[in-house]
Protein backbone atom coordinates (compact mmCIF):
# COMPACT_ATOMS: atom_id res chain seq x y z
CA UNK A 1 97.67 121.74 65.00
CA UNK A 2 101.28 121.90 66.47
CA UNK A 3 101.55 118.92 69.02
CA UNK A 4 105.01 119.59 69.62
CA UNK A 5 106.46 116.08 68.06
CA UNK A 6 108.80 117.49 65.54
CA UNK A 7 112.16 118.75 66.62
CA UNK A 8 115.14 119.64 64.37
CA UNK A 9 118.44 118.04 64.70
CA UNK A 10 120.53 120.21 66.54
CA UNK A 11 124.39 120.65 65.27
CA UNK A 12 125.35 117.07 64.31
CA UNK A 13 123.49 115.66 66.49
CA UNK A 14 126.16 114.27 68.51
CA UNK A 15 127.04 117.03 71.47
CA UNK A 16 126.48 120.64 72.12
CA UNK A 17 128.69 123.36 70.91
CA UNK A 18 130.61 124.54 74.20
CA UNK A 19 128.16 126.91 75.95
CA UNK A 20 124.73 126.05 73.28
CA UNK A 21 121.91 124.08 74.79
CA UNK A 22 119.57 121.43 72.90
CA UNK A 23 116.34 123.94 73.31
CA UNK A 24 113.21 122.19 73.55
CA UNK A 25 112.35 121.55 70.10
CA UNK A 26 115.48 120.03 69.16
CA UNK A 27 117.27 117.10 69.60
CA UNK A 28 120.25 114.79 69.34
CA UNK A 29 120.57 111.53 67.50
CA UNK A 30 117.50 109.36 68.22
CA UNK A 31 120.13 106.88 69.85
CA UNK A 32 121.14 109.52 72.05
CA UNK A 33 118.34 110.93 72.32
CA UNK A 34 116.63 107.50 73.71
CA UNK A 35 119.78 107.08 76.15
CA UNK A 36 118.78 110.60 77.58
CA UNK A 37 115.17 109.07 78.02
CA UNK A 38 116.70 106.40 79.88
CA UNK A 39 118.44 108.70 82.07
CA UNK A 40 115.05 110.70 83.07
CA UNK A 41 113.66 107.42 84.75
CA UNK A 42 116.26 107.23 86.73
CA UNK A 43 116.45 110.14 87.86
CA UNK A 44 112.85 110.25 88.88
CA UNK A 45 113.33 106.05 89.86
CA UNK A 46 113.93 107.02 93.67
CA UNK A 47 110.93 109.14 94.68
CA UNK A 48 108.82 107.79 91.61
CA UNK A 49 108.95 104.52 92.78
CA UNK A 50 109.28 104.66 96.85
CA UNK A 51 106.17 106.96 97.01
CA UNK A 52 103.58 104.49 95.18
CA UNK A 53 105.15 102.18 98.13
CA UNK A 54 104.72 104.40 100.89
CA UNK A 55 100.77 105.16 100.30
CA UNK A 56 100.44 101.23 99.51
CA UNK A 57 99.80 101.25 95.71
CA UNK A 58 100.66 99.56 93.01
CA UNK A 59 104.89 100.27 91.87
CA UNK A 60 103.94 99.17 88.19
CA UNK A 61 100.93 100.92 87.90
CA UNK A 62 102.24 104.21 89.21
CA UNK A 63 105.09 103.74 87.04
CA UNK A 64 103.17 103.07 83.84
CA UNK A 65 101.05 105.97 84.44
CA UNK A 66 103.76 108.35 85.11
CA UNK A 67 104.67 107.58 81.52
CA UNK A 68 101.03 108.32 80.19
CA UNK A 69 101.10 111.13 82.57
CA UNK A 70 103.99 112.31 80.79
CA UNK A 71 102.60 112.23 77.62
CA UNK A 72 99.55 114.08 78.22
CA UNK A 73 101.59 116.75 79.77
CA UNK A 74 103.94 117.71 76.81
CA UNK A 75 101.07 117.17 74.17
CA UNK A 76 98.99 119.85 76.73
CA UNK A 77 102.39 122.23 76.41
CA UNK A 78 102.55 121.23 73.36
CA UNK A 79 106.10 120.18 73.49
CA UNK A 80 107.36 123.79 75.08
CA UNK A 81 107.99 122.67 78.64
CA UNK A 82 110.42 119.65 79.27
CA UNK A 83 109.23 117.77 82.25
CA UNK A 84 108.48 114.10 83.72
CA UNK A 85 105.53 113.47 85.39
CA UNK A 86 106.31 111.15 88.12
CA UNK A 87 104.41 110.02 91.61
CA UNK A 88 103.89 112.84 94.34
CA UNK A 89 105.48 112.22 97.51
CA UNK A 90 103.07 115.48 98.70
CA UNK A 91 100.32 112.73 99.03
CA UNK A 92 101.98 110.08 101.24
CA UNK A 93 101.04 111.56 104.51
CA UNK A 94 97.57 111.84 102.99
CA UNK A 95 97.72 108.47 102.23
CA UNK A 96 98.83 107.30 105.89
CA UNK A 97 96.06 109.29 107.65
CA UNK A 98 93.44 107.93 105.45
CA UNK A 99 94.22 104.21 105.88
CA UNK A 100 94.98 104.99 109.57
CA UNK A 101 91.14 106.05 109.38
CA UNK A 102 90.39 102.63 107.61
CA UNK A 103 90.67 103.92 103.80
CA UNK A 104 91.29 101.58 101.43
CA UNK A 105 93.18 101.76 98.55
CA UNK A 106 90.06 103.35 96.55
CA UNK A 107 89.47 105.45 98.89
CA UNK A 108 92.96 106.99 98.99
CA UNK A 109 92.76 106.96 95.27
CA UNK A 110 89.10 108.55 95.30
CA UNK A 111 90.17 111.37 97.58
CA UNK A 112 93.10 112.42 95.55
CA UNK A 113 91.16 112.13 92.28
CA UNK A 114 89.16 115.43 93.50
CA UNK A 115 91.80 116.75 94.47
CA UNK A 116 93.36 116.66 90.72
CA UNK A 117 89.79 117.77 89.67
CA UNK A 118 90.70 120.94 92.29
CA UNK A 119 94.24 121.44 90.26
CA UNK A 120 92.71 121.52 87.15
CA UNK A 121 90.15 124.17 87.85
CA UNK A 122 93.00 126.22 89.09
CA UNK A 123 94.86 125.59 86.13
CA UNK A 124 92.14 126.93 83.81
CA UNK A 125 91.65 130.32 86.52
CA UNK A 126 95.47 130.96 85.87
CA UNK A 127 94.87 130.29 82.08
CA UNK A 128 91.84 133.17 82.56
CA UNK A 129 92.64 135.55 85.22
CA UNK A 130 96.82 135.38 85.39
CA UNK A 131 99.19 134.14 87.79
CA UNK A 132 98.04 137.02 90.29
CA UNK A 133 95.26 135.12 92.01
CA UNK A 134 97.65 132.21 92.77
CA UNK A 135 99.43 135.22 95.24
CA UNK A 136 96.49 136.68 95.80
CA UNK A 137 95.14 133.16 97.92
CA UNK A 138 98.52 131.74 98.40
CA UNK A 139 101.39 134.16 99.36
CA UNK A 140 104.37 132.67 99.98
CA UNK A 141 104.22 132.34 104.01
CA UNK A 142 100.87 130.34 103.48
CA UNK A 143 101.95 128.33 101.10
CA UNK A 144 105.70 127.60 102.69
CA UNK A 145 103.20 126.68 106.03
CA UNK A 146 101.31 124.46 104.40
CA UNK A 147 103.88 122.45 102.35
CA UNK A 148 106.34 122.24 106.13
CA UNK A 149 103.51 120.84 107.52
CA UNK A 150 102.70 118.21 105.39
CA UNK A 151 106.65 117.42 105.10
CA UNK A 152 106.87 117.10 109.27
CA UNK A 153 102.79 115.41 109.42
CA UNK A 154 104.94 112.40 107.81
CA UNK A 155 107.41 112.37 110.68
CA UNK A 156 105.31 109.40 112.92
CA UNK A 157 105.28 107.46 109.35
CA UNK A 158 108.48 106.89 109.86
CA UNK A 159 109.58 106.79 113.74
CA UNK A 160 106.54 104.32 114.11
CA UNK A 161 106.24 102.19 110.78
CA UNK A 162 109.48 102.06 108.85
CA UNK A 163 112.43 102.36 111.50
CA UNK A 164 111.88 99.90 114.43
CA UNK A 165 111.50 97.04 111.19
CA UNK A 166 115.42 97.34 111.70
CA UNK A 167 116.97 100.36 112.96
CA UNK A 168 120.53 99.48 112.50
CA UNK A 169 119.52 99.06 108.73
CA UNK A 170 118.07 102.17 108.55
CA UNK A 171 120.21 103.87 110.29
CA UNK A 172 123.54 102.65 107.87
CA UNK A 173 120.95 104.06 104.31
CA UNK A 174 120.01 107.36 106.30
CA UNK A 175 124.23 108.09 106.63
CA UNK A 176 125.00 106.43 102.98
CA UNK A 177 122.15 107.93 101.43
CA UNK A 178 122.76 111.78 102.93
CA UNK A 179 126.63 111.60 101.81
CA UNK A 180 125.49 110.56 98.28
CA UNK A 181 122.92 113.96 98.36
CA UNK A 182 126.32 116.18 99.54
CA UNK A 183 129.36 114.29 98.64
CA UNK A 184 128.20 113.23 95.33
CA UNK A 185 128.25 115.49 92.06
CA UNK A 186 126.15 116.23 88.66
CA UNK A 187 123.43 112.99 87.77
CA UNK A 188 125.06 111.12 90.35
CA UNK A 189 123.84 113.53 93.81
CA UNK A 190 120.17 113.99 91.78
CA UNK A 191 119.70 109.95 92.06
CA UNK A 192 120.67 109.58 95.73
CA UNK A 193 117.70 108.33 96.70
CA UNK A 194 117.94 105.80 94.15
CA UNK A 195 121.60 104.63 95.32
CA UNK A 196 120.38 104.46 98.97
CA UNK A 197 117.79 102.54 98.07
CA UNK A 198 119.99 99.80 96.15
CA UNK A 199 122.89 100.33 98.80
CA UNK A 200 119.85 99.07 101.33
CA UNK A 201 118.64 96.45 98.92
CA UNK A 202 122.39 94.98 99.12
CA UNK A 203 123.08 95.75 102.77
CA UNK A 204 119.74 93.89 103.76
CA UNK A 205 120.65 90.82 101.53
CA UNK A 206 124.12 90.84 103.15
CA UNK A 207 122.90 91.18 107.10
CA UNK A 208 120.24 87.80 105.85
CA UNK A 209 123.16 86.12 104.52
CA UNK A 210 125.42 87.05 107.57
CA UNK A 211 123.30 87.11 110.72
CA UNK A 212 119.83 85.52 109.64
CA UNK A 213 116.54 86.50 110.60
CA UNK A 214 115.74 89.36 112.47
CA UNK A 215 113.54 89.37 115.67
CA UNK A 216 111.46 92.92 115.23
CA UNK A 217 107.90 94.78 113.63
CA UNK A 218 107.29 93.71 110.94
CA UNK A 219 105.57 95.34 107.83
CA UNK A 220 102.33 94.61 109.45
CA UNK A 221 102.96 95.25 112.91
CA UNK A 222 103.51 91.98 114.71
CA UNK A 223 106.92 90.80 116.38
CA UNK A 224 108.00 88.05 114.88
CA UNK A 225 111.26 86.64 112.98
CA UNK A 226 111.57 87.56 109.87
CA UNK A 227 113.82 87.84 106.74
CA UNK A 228 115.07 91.63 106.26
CA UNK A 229 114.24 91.11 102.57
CA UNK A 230 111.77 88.72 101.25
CA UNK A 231 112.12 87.96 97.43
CA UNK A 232 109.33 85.25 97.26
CA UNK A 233 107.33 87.74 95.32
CA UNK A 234 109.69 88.05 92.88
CA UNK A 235 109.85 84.37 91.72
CA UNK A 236 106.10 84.20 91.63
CA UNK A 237 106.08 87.12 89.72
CA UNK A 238 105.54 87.31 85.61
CA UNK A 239 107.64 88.92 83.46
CA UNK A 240 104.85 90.61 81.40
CA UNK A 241 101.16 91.50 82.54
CA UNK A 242 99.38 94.24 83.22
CA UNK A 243 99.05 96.11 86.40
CA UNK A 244 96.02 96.01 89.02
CA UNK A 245 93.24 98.43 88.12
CA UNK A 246 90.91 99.41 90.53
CA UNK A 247 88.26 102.34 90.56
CA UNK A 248 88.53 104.99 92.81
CA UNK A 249 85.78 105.18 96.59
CA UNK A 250 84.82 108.60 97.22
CA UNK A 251 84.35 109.52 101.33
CA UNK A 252 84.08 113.46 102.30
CA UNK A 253 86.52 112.80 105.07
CA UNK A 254 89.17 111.60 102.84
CA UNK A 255 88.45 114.42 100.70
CA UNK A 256 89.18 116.70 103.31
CA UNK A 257 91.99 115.51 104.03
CA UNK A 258 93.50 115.24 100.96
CA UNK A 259 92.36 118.74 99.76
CA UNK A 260 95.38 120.94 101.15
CA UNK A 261 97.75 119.76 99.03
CA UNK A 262 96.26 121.65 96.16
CA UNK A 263 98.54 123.89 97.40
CA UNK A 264 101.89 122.04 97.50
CA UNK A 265 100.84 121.46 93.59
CA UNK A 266 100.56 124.38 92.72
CA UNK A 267 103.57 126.03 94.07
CA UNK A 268 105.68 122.81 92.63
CA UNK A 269 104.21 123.41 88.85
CA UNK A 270 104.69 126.93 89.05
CA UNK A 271 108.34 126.58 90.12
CA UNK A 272 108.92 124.24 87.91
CA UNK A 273 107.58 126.14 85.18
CA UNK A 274 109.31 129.11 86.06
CA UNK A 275 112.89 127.48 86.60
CA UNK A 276 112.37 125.96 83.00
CA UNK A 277 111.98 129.10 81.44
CA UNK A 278 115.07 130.30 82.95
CA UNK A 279 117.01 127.67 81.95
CA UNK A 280 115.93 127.58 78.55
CA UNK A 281 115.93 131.46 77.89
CA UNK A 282 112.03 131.08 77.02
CA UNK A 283 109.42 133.35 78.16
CA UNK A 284 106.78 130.51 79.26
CA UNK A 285 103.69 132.74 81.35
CA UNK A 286 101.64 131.38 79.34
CA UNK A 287 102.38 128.09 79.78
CA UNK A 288 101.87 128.33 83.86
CA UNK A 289 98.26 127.74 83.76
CA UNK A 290 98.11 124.76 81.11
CA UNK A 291 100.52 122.96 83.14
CA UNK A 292 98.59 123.41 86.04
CA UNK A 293 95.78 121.67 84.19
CA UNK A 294 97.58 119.17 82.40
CA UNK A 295 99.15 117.66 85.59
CA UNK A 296 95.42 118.05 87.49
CA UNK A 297 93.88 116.26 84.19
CA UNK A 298 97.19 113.17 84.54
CA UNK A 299 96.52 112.50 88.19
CA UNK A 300 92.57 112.62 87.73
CA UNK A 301 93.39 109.89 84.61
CA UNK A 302 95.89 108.10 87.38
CA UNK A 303 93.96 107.78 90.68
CA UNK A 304 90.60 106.53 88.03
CA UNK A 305 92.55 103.62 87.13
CA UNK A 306 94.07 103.00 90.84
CA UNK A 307 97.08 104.88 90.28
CA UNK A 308 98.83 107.61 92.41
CA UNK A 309 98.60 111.31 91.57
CA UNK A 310 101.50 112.75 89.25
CA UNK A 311 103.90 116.20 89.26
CA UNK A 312 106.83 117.96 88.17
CA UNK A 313 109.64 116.01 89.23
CA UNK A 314 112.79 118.51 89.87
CA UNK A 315 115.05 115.44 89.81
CA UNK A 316 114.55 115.86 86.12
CA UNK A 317 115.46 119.59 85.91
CA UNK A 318 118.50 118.24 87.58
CA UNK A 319 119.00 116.30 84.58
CA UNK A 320 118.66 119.23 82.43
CA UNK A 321 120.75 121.54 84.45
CA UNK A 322 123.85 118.96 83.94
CA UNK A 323 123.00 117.71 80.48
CA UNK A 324 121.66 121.24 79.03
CA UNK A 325 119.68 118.89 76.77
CA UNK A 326 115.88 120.07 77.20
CA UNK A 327 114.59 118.70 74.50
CA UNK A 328 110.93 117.09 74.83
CA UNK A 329 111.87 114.01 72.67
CA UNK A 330 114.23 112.84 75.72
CA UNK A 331 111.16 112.57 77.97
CA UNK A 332 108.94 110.85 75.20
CA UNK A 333 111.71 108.16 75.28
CA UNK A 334 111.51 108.40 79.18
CA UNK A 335 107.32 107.93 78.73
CA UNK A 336 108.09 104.90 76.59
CA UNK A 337 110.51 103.23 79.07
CA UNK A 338 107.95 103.99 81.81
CA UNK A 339 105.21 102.31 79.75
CA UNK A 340 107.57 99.18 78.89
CA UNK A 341 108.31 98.99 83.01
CA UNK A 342 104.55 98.98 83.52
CA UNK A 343 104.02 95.72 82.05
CA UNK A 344 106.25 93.81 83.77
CA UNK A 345 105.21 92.57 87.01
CA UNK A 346 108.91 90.83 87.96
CA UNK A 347 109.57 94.73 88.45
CA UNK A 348 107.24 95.90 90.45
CA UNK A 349 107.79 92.99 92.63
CA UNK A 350 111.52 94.06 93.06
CA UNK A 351 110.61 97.45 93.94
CA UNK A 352 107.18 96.32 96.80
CA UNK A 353 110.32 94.00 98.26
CA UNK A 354 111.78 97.34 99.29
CA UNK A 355 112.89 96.13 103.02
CA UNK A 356 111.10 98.51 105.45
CA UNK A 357 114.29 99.59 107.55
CA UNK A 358 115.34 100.66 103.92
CA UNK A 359 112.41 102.95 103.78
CA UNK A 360 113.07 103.86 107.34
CA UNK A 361 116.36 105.15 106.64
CA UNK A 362 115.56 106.58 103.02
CA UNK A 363 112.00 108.31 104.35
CA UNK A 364 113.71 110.13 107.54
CA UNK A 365 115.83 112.60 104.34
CA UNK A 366 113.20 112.14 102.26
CA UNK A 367 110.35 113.61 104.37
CA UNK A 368 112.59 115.94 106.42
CA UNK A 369 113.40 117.79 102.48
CA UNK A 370 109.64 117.60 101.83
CA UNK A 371 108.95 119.97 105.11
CA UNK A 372 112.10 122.28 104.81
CA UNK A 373 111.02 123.24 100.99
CA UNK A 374 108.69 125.17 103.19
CA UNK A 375 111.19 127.29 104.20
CA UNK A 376 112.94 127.30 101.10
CA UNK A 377 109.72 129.24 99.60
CA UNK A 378 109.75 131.66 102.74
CA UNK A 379 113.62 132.33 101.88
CA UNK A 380 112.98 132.56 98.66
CA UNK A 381 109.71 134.98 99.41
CA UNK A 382 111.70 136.92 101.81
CA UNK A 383 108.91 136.10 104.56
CA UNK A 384 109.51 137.86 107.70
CA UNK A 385 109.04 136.16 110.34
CA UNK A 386 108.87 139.00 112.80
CA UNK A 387 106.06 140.19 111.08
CA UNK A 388 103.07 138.92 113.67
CA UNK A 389 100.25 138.73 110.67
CA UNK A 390 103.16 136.39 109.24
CA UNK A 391 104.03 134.54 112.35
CA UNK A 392 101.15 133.52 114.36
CA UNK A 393 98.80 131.83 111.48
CA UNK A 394 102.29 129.93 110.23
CA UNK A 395 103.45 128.74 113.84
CA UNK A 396 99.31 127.57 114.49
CA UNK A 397 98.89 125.94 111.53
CA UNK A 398 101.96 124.15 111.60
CA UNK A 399 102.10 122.75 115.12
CA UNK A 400 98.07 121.79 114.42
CA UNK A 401 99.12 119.60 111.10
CA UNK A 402 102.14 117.95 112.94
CA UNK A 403 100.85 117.47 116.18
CA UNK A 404 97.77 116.21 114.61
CA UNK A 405 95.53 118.19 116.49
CA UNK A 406 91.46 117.50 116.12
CA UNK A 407 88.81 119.51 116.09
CA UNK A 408 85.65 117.75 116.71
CA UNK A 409 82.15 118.80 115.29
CA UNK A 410 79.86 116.02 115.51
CA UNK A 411 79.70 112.97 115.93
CA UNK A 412 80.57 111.70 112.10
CA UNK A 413 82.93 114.71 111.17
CA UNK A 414 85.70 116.08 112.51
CA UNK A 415 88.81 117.98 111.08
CA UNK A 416 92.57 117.03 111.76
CA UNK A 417 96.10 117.59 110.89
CA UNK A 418 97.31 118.88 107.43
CA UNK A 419 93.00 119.50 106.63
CA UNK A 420 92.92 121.67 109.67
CA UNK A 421 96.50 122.90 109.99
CA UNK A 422 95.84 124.28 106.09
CA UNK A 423 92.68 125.68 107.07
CA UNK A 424 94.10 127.87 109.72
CA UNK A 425 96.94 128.78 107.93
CA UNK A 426 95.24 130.23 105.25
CA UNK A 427 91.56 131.43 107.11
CA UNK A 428 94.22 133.01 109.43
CA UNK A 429 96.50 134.70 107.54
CA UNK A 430 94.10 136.45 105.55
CA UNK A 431 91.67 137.10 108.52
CA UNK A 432 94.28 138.63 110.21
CA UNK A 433 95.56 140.36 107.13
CA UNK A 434 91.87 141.81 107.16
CA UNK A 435 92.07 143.57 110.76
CA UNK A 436 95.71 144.13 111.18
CA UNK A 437 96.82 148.08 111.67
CA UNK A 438 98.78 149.41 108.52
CA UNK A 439 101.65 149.38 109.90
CA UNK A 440 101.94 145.78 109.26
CA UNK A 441 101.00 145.34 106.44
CA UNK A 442 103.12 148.21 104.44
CA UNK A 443 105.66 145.92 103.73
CA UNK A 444 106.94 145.20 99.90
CA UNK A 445 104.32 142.81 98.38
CA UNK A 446 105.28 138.93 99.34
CA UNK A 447 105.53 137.77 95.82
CA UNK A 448 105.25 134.18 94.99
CA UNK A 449 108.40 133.08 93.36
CA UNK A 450 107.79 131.60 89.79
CA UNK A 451 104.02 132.60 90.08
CA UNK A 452 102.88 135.99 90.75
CA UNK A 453 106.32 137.40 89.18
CA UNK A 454 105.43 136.63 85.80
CA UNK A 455 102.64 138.74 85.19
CA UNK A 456 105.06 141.64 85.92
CA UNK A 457 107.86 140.56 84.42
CA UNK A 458 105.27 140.45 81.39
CA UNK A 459 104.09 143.56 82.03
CA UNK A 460 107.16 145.57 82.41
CA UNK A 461 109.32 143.90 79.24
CA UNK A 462 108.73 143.68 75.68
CA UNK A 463 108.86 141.15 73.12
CA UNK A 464 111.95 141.17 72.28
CA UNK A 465 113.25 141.77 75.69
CA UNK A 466 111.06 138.51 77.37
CA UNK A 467 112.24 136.26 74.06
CA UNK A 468 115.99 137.53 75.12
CA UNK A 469 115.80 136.66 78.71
């Protein structure tokens, strides 16, 4: 059985002909090949690594399964789509609400375990039915709704939690780190996060050095003095061990809130997949619904040992898109770096040190980018907006999830924010999609970018036209 673990040496194994790319079953020299590995973590390093931080999990766990994450994903592709599997920053907000609520760690793991049981299923109805039923449930002004308002539920995260532990901090890495993202080209723009985050490690170390403690919140909500960044862990720290493991605590209302962003998955794989295949001149349809599964099957393996739930990480098609390297023996070095990171507390320690006016001034891009890929999938749907059946379940939903509106229905159960603002999203659309006159709904079909089009596009082409393309 093909695994997808043999490649062929492309060229001389030193650098692409002008214009050729390293497809995905070749590869360079191992030596470059394990320096391209290298650069995949860091790529991924920024969001990979403040996300596990944000929903209060363990950095060297989520890092060491991101590797094993990895791994199960290109043996479930088997080796055809290039990708890293790092943490989801779709499931910090989730996070916040459920320890706001009184979660625990388990129980944030717990909840997001069913929720890659959910992805999987989907995967396998892909694998059965096609690509349709993913527009069928979740055309593109549902699913743009539904990832905005998870982006903007995040917004109090930061205005309440991260900024006021020093603003001035916060406010210096929200201005470096958003001229890195514009000013900065190639590799160097796709690891902004990462530089804002060492630009804040350096300017909080400075400010301690300069001006000494500072008098404000700190990371657990009291007003005291306090170093900007506190390194103690770091000497206790080992330099090899093994993370914390901790089984996942299941709770229905945790569940529910967790559930929607099924949804944000699913339009992230399929994008994913579907931006691969264009880069690489591959028809890959039939890969959509096994990566679907694989990455429900890696965060179901992650949250059961403690760790945070996995996805596509387009930091890494970044990578790809400068490099044109795509082959899959680059991210099994990347897997085995990951792995090698895992074991070594010292590391994690460095990255749980993160000051929190650093992750005030990283989260307020960070999140903001999360909610306005909502209305990069309505652009790139062509949503209209003037459309009523389009406008009124988007605006409900959306100011519901922010706001963090509640609707009560007993005593024990109640639904709120992104659970609710999802439900009426996508209960609304459709209801109303149900009743509407014709006239609104004769518009062209709202086609799912990198989802519903491929079961045209594999319709309407042939062989040798799809293996062309």
């Amino acid at each position: 059985m093909d695994l997808g673990v043999r490649w062929k040496l492309h060229g001389d194994g030193r650098n692409p002909a002008p214009g050729a790319v390293v497809r995905p079953d070749e590869r360079l020299s191992w030596p470059r090949t394990v320096g391209l590995g290298a650069q995949h973590v860091v790529a991924m390093f920024g969001a990979s690594f403040v996300a596990p931080v944000l929903m209060g999990l363990d950095p060297n766990l989520a890092i060491m399964m991101s590797g094993v994450a990895t791994v199960i994903f290109l043996l479930a592709t088997r080796g055809r789509v290039p990708s890293y599997l790092g943490c989801s920053l779709s499931f910090v907000g989730v996070a916040a609400i459920i320890r706001a609520q009184g979660g625990t760690s388990a129980t944030v793991t717990g909840a997001v375990f069913v929720v890659g049981v959910v992805l999987f299923l989907v995967g396998l109805a892909v694998q059965r039915f096609g690509a349709r039923i993913i527009h069928a449930a979740m055309p593109p002004v549902v699913t743009g709704a539904v990832v905005m308002l998870i982006g903007f539920n995040l917004a109090p995260v930061t205005a309440s939690t991260y900024w006021p532990q020093d603003q001035w901090t916060a406010l210096l890495v929200m201005l470096f780190t958003g001229l890195s993202v514009v000013c900065l080209r190639g590799f160097w723009s796709r690891v902004a996060i990462f530089l804002g985050l060492v630009f804040g490690y350096m300017l909080s170390w400075a400010c301690d050095r300069i001006f000494g403690k500072i008098h404000s919140v700190d990371a657990g909500g009291k007003v005291t003095d306090h170093w900007r960044l506190d390194l103690s862990g770091v000497g206790r720290a080992d330099w090899i061990g093994l993370p914390h493991f901790h089984g996942p605590s299941f709770q229905w209302s945790a569940i529910l809130v967790a559930l929607p962003v099924v949804i944000a998955l699913v339009a992230e794989n399929a994008g994913h997949v579907k931006a691969v295949g264009e880069m690489t001149g591959d028809s890959l349809d039939d890969r959509l619904g096994t990566a679907i599964s694989a990455d429900g099957a890696a965060s179901m393996l992650s949250t059961a040992v403690g760790g945070p739930p996995n996805t596509t990480y387009s930091e890494n098609i970044g990578v790809m898109a400068a490099t044109r390297v795509y082959s899959t023996a680059a991210y099994w070095a990347a897997a085995g770096f990951a792995l090698l990171f895992g074991v070594c507390p010292k590391f994690g320690a460095v990255v749980a040190a993160i000051p929190g006016g650093v992750l005030g001034g990283i989260t307020v891009i960070l999140y903001g980018m999360i909610g306005l890929l909502g209305a990069q999938i309505w652009l790139h749907g062509r949503v209209d907006l003037r459309n009523p059946l389009n406008l009124v379940p988007a605006a409900a939903g959306i100011i519901i999830g922010v706001g963090g509106v509640t609707l009560k229905f007993t005593d024990s159960f109640s639904l709120s924010g992104i659970a609710l603002g999802t439900l009426v999203v996508i209960t609304g659309y459709h209801a109303l999609r149900a009743m509407a006159p014709a006239h609104l709904k004769t518009e062209r079909p709202l086609l799912d970018s990198g989802t519903s089009s491929y079961d045209e596009d594999s319709a309407s082409e042939g062989p040798d036209q799809r293996a062309g393309s």
